[in-house]
Protein backbone atom coordinates (compact mmCIF):
# COMPACT_ATOMS: atom_id res chain seq x y z
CA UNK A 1 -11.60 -22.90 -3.50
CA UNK A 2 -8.98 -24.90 -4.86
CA UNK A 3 -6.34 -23.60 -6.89
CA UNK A 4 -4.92 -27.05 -8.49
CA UNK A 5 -1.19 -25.28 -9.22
CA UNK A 6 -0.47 -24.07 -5.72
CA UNK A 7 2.29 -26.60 -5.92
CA UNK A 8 3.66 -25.10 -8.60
CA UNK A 9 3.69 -21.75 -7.17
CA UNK A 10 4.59 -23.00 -4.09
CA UNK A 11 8.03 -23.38 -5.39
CA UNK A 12 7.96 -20.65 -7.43
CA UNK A 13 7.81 -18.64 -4.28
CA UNK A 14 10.68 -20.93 -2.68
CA UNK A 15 12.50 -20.30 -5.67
CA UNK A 16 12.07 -16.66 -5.32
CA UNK A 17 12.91 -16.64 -1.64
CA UNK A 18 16.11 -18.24 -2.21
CA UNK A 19 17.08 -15.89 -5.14
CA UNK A 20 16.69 -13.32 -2.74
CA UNK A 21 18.62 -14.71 -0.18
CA UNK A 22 21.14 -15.09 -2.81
CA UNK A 23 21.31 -12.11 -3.79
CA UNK A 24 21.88 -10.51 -0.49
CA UNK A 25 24.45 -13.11 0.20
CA UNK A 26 26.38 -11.45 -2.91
CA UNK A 27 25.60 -8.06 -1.99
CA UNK A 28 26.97 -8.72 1.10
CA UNK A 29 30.32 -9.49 -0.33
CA UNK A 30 30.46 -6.67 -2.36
CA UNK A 31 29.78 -4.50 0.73
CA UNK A 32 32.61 -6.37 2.41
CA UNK A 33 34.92 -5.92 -0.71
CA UNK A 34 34.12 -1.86 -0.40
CA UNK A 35 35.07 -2.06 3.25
CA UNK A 36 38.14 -3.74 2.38
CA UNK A 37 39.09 -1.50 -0.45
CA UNK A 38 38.99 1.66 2.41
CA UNK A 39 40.60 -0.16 4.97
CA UNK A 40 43.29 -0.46 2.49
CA UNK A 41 43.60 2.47 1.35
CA UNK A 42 43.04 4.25 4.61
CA UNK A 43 46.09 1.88 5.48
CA UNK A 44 48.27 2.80 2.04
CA UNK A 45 47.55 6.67 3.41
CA UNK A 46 48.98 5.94 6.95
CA UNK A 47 52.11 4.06 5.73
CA UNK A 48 52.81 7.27 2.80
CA UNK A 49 52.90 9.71 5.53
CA UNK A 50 54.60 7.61 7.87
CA UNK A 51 57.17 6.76 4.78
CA UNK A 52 57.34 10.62 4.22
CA UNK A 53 58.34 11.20 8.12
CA UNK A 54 61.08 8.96 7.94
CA UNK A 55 62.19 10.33 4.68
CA UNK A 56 63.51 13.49 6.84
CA UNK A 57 65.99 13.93 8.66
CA UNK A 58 68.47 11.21 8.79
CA UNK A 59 67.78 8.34 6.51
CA UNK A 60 67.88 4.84 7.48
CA UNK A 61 67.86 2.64 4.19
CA UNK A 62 66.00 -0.29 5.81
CA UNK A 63 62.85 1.69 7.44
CA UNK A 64 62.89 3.29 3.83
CA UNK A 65 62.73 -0.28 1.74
CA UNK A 66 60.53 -1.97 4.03
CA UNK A 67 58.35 0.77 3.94
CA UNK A 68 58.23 1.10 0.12
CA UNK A 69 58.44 -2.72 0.04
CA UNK A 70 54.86 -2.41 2.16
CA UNK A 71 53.47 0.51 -0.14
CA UNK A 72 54.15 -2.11 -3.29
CA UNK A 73 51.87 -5.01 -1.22
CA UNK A 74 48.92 -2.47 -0.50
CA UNK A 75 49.12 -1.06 -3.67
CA UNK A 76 48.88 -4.97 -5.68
CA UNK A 77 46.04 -5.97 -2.71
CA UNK A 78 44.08 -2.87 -3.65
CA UNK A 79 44.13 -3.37 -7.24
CA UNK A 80 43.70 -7.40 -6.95
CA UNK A 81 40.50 -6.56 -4.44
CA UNK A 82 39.42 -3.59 -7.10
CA UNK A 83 39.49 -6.62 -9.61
CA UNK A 84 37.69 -8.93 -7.47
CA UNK A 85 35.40 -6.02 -6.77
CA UNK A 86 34.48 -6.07 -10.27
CA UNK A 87 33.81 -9.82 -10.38
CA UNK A 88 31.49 -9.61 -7.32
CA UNK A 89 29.45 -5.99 -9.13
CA UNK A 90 28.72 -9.38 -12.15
CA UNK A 91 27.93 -11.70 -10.05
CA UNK A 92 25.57 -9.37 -8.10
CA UNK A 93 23.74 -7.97 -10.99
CA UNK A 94 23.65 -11.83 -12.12
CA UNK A 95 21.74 -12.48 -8.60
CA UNK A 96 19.47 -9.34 -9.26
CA UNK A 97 18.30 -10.46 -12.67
CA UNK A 98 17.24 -13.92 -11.67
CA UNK A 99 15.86 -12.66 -8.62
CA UNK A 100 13.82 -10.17 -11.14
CA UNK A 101 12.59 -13.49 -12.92
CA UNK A 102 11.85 -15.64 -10.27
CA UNK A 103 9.70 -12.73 -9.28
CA UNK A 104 7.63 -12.35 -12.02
CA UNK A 105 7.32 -16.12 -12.50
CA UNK A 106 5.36 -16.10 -9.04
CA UNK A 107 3.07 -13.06 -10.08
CA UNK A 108 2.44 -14.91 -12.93
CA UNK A 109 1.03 -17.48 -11.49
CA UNK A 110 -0.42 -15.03 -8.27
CA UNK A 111 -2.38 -13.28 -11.69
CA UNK A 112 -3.52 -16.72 -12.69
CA UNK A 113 -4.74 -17.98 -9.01
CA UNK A 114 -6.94 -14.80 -8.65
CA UNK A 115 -8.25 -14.93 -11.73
CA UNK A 116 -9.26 -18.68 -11.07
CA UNK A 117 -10.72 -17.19 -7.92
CA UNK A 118 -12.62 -14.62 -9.46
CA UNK A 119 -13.73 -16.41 -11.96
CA UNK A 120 -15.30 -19.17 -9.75
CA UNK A 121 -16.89 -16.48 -7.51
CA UNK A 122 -18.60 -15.12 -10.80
CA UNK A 123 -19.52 -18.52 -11.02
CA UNK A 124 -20.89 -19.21 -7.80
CA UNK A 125 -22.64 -15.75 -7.84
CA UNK A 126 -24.44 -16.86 -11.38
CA UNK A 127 -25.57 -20.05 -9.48
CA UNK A 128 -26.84 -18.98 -6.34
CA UNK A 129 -28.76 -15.81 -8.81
CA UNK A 130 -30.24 -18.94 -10.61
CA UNK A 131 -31.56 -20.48 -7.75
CA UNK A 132 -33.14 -16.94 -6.31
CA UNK A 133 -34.49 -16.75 -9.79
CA UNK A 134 -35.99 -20.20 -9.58
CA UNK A 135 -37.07 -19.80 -6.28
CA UNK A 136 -39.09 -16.42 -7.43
CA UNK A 137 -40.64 -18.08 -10.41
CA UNK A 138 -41.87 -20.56 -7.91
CA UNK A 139 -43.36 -18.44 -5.90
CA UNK A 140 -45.24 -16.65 -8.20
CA UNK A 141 -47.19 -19.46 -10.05
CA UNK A 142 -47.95 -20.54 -6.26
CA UNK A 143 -49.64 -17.55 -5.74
């Protein structure tokens, strides 16, 4: 059997495989964003208590400013990587929906190959019960 648009799905199927590559590739990044976002703030925790130590006892006014100066950087990172986070949550439900049609665009045409295969089995099947009829016919106005 020939199906005459395996080319076609041929690349439907490389289509679909690199849609799903893609779309790993951005779920990746999004995993790597999350892992970010609680390094940072597992950071930002470290430096508050640390901040709070110093804050007792005798104060020195630099340890304090850097370390509020430092508090001010995690806390823009963390909300610039929370906004990038949100980008990269888009752009991964972006991957998953054209990885959902590239999908069905190859079982469309998956439906339409085994139906063309069925359908010429049926066929063959008719013909070869054709030629067993014939051949019975035969056989009895020989005898």
């Amino acid at each position: 059997m020939s199906f005459r648009f395996q080319p076609i799905l041929n690349l439907r199927k490389h289509h679909e495989d690199q849609c799903r590559m893609r779309f790993k590739e951005e779920q990746t990044k999004l995993w790597r964003i999350d892992e970010e976002l609680a390094r940072l703030k597992e950071i930002k925790k470290q430096r508050e208590a640390e901040t709070e130590q110093l804050s007792i006892g005798v104060l020195i006014l630099e340890h304090l400013l850097s370390g509020s100066r430092y508090l001010a950087y995690l806390r823009r990172k963390q909300e610039e990587t929370t906004a990038q986070r949100v980008r990269q949550v888009e752009e991964v439900e972006r991957a998953r929906t054209i990885l959902v049609q590239a999908r069905q665009e190859t079982k469309v045409m998956e439906r339409l190959k085994e139906k063309m295969a069925q359908a010429e089995t049926e066929e063959r099947l008719r013909q070869e019960q054709k030629i067993l009829d014939e051949i019975a016919i035969t056989q009895i106005y020989r005898n």
